[in-house]
N, C-alpha and C. Protein backbone atom coordinates (compact mmCIF):
# COMPACT_ATOMS: atom_id res chain seq x y z
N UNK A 1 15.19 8.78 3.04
CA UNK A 1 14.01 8.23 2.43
C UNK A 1 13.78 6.81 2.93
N UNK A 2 12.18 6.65 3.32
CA UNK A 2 12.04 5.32 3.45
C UNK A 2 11.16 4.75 2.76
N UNK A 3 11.67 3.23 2.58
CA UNK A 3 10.45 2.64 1.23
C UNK A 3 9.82 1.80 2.32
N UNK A 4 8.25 1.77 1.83
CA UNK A 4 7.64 0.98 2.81
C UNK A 4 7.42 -0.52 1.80
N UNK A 5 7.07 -1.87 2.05
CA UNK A 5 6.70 -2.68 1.40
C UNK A 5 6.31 -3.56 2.06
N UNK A 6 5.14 -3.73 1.27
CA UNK A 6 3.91 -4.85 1.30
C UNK A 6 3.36 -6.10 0.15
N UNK A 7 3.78 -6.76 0.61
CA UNK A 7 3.22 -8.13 0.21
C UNK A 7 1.64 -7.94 0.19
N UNK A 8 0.83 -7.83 -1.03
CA UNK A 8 -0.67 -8.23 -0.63
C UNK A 8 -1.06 -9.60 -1.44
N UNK A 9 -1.59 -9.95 -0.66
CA UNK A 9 -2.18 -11.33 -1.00
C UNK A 9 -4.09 -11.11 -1.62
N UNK A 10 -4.33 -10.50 -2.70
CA UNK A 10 -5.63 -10.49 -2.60
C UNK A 10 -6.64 -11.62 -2.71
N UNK A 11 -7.39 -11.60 -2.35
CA UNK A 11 -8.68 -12.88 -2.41
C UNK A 11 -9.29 -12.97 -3.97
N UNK A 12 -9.03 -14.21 -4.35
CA UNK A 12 -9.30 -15.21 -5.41
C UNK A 12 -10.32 -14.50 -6.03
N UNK A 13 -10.35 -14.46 -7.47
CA UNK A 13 -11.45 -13.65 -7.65
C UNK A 13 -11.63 -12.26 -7.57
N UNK A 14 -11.14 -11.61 -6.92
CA UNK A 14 -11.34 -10.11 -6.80
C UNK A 14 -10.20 -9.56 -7.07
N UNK A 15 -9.17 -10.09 -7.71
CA UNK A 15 -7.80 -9.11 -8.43
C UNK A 15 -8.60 -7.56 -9.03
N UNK A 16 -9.60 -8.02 -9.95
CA UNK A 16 -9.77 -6.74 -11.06
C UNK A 16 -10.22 -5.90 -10.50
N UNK A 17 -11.60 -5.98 -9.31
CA UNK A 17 -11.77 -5.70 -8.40
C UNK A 17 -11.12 -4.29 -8.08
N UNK A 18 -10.32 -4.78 -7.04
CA UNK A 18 -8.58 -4.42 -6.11
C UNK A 18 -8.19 -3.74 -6.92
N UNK A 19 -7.46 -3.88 -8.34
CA UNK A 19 -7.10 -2.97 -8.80
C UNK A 19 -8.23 -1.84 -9.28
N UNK A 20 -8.98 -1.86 -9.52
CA UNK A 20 -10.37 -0.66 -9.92
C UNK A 20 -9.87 -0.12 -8.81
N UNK A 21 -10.14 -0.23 -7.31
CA UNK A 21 -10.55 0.20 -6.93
C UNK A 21 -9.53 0.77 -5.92
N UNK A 22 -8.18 0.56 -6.12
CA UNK A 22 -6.87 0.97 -6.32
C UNK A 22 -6.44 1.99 -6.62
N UNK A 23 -6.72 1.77 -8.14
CA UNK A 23 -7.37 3.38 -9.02
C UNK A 23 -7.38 4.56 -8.15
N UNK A 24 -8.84 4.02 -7.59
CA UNK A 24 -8.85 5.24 -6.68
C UNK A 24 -8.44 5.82 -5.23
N UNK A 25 -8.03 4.60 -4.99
CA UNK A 25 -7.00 4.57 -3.41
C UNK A 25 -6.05 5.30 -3.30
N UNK A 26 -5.41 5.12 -4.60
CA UNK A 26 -4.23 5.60 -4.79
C UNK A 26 -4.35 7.05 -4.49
N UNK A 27 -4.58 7.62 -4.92
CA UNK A 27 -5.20 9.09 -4.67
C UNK A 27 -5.04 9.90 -3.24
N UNK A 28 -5.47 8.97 -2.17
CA UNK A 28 -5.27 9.11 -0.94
C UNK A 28 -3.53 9.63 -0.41
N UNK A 29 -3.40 8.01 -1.05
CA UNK A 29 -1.88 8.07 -0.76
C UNK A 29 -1.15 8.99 -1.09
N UNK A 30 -1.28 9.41 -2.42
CA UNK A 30 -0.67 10.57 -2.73
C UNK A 30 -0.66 11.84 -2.60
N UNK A 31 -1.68 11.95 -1.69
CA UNK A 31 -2.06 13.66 -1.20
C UNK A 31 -1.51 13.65 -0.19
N UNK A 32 -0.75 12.87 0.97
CA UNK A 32 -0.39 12.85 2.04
C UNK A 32 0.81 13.02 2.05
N UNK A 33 1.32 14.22 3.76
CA UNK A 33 2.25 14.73 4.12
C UNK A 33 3.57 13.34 3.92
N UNK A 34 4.84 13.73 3.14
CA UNK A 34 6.06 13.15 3.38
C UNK A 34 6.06 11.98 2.44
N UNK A 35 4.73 11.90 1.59
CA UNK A 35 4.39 10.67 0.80
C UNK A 35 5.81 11.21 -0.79
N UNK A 36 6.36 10.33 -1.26
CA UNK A 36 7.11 10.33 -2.32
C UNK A 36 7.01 9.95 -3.82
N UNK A 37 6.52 8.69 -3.62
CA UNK A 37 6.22 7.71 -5.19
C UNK A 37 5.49 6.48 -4.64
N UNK A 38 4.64 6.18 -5.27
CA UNK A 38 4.53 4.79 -4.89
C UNK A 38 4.52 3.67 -6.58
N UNK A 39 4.14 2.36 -6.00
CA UNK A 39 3.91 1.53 -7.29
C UNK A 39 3.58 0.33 -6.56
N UNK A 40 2.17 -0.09 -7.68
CA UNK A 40 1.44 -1.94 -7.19
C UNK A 40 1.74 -2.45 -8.59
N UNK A 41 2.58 -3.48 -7.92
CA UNK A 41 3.22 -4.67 -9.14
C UNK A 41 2.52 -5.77 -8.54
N UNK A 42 1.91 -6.54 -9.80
CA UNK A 42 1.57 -7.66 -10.01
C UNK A 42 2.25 -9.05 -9.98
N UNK A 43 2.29 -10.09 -9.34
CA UNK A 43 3.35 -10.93 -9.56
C UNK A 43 2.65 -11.53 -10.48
N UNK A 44 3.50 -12.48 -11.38
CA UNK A 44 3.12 -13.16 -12.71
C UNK A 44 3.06 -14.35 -12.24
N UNK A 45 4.31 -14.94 -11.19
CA UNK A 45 4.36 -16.31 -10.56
C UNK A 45 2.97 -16.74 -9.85
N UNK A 46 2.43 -15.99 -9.06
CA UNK A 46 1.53 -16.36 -7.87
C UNK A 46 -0.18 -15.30 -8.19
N UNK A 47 -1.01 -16.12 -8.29
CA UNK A 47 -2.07 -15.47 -8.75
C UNK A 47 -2.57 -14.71 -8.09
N UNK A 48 -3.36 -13.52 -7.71
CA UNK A 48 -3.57 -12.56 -6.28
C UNK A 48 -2.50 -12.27 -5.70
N UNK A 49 -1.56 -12.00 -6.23
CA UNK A 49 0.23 -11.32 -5.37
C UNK A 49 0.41 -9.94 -5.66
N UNK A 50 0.16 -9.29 -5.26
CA UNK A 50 0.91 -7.82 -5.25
C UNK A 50 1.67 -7.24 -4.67
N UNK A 51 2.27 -6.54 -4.33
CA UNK A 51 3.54 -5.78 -3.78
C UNK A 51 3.32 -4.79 -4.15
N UNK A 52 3.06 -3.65 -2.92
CA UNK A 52 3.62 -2.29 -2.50
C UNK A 52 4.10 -1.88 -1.98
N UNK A 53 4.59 -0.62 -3.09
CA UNK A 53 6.14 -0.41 -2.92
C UNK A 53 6.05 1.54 -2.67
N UNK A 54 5.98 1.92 -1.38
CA UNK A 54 5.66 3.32 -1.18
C UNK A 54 6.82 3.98 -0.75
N UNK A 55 7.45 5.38 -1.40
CA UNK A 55 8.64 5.65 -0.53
C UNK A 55 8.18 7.24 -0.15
N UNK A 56 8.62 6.97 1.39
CA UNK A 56 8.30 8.32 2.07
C UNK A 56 9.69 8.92 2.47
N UNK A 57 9.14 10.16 2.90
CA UNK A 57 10.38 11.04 3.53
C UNK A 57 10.71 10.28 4.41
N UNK A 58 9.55 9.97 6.00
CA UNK A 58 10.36 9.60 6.69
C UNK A 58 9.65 8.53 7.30
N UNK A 59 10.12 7.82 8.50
CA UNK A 59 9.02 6.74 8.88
C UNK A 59 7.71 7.16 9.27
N UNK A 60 7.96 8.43 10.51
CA UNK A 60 7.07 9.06 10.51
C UNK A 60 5.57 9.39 9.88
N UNK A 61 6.25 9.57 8.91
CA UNK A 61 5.43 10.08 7.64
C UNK A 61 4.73 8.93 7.33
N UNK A 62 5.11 7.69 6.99
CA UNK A 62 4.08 6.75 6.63
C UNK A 62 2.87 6.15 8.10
N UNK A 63 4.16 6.16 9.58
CA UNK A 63 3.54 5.31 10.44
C UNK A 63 2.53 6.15 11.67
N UNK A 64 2.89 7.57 11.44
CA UNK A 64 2.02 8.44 12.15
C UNK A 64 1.05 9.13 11.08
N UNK A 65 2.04 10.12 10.49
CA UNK A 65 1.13 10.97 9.60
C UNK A 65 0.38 10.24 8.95
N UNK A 66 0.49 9.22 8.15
CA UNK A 66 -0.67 8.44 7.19
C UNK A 66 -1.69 7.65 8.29
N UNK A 67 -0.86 6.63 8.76
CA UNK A 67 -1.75 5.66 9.74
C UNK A 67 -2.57 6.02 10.47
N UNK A 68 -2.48 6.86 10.87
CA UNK A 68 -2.98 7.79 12.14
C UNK A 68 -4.08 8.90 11.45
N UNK A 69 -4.27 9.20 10.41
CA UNK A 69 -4.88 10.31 9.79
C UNK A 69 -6.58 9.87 9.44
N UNK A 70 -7.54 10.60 9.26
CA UNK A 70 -8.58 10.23 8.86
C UNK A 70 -8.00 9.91 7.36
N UNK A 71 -7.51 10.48 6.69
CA UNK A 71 -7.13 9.51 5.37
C UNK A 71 -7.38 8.25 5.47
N UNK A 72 -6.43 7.55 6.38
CA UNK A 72 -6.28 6.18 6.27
C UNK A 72 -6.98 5.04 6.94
N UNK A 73 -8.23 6.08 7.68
CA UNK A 73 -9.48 5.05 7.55
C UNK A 73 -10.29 4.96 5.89
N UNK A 74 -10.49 5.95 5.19
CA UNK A 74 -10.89 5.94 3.81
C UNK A 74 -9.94 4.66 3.19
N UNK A 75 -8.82 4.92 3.44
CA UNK A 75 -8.19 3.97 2.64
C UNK A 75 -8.22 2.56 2.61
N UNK A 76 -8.09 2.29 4.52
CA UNK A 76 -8.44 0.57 5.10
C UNK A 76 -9.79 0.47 4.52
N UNK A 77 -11.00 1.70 4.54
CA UNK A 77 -12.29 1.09 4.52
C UNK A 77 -12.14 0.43 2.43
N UNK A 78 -11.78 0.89 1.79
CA UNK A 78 -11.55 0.66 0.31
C UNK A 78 -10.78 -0.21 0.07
N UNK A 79 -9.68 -0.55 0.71
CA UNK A 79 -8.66 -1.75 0.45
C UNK A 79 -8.67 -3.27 1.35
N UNK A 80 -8.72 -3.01 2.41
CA UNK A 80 -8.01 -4.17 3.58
C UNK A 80 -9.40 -5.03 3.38
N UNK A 81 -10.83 -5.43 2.91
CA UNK A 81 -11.16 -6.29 3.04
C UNK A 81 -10.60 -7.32 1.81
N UNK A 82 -9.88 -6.66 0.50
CA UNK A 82 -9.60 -7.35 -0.39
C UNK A 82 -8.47 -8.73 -0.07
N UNK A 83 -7.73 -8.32 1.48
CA UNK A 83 -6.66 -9.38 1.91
C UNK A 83 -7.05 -10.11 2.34
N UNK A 84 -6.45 -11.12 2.15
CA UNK A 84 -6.28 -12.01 3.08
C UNK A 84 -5.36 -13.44 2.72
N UNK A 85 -4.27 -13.49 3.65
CA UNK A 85 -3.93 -13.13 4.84
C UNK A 85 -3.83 -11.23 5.22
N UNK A 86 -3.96 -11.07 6.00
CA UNK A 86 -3.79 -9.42 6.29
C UNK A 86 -2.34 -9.17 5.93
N UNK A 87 -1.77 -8.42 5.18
CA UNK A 87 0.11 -8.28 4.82
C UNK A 87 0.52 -7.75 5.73
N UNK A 88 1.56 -8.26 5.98
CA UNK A 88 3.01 -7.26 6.81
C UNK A 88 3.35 -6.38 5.90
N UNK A 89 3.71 -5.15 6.69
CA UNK A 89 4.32 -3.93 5.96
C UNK A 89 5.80 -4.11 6.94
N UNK A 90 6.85 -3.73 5.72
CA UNK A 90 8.12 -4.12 6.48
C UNK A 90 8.25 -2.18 5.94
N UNK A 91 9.73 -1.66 6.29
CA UNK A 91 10.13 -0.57 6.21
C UNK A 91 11.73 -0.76 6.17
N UNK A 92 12.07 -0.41 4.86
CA UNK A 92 13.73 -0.09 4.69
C UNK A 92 14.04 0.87 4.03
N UNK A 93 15.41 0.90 4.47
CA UNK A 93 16.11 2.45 4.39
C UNK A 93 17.39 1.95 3.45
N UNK A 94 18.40 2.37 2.65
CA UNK A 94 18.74 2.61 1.70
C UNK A 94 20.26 2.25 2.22
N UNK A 95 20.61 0.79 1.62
CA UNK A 95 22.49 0.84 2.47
C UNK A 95 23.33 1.03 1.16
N UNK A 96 23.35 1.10 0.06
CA UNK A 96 23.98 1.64 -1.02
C UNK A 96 23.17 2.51 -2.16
């Protein structure tokens, strides 16, 4: 299993936004091949901070099958103008 995670930084103002519309993003994510669980946590410290936290079967699965899919233009077109800075997605695998 791999967990993918992302730092999002959303733009000032449009938290409630982002999450509405999240709501329905989410959806995407979860119909897709090798997809597992996901979860968007709010940071309390830093205002517009979120973190996602997606775990797939395999890398594959998040960096071909999703990325690569007409899915995940629906998804960039609904989410990615809410960033900025644009997030790094890092990918780790499980040492205990």
């Amino acid at each position: 299993m791999i967990l993918e995670v992302a730092i999002l930084d959303v733009k000032s103002g449009e938290e409630k936004e982002f999450e509405e519309v999240f709501g329905k993003a989410q959806k995407i994510i979860g119909s897709m091949h090798g997809y597992v669980s996901h979860q968007l946590q709010r940071c309390i410290e830093k205002s517009g901070r979120y973190i996602l936290l997606v775990s797939w079967q395999t890398l594959d699965d998040h960096t071909v099958g999703f990325r690569e899919s007409v899915q995940y233009e629906e998804w960039r077109t609904l989410l990615h103008h809410f960033y900025d800075p644009f997030p790094d997605v890092e990918h780790y695998e499980r040492v205990f």
